[in-house]
N, C-alpha and C. Protein backbone atom coordinates (compact mmCIF):
# COMPACT_ATOMS: atom_id res chain seq x y z
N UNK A 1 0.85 -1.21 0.00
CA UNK A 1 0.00 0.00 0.00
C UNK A 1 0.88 1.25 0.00
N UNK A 2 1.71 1.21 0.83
CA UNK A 2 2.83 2.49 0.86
C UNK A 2 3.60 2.91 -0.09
N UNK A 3 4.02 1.60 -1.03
CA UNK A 3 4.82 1.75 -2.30
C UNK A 3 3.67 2.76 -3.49
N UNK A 4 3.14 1.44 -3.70
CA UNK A 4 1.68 2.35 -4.47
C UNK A 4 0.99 3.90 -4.30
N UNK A 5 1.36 4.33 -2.78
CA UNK A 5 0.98 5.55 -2.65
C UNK A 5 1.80 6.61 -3.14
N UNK A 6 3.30 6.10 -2.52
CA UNK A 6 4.27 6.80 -3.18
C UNK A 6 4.42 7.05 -4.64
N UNK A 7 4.26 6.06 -5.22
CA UNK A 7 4.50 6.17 -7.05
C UNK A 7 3.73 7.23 -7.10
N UNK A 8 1.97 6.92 -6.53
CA UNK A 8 1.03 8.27 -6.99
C UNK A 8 1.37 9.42 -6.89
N UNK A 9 2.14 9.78 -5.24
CA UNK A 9 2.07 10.73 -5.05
C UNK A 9 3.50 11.25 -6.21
N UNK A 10 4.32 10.36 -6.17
CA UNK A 10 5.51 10.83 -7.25
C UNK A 10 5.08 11.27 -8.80
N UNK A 11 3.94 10.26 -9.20
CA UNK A 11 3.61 10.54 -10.42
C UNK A 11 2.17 12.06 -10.36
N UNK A 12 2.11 12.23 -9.22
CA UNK A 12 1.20 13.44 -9.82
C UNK A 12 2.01 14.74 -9.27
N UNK A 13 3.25 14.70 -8.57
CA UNK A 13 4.23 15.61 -8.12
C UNK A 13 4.91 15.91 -9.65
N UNK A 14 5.06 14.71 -10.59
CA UNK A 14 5.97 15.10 -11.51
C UNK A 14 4.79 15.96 -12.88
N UNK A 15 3.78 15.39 -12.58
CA UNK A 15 2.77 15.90 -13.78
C UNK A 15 2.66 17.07 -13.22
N UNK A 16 2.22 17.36 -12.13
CA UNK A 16 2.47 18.94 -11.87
C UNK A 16 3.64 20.09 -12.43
N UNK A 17 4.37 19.05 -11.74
CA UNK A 17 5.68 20.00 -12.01
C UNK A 17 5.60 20.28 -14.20
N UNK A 18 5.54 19.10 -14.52
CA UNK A 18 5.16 19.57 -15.88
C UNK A 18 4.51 20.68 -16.71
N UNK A 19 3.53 20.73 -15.98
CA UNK A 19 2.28 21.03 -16.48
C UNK A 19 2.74 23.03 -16.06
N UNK A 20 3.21 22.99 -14.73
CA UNK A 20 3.71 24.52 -14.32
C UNK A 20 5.03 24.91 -15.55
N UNK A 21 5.93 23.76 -15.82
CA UNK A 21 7.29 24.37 -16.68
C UNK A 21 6.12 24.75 -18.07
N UNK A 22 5.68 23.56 -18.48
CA UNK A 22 4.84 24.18 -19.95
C UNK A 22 4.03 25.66 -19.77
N UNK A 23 3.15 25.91 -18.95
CA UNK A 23 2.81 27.29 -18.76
C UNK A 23 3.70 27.89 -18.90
N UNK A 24 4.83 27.82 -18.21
CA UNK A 24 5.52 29.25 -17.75
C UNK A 24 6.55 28.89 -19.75
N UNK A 25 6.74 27.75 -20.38
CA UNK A 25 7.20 28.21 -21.45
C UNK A 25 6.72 28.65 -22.46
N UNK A 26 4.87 28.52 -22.61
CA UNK A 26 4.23 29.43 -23.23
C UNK A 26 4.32 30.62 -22.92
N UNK A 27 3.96 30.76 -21.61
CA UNK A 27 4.26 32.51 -21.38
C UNK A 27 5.48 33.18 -21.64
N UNK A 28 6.61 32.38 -22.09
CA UNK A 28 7.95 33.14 -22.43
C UNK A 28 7.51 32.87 -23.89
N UNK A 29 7.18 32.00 -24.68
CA UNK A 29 7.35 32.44 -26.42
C UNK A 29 6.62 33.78 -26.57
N UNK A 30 5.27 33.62 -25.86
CA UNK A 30 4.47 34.82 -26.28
C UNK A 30 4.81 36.34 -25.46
């Protein structure tokens, strides 16, 4: 159960983090 939580919490820590760099590199082309 603990492993499994971790991945989640790793895999929606990293989609975040994604999802903030892509914003912020649209807001620099434009």
């Amino acid at each position: 159960m603990t492993d499994t939580a971790y991945v989640v919490l790793i895999l929606m820590g990293f989609s975040v983090c994604v999802l903030v760099l892509r914003a912020l590199y649209v807001r620099g082309e434009r």
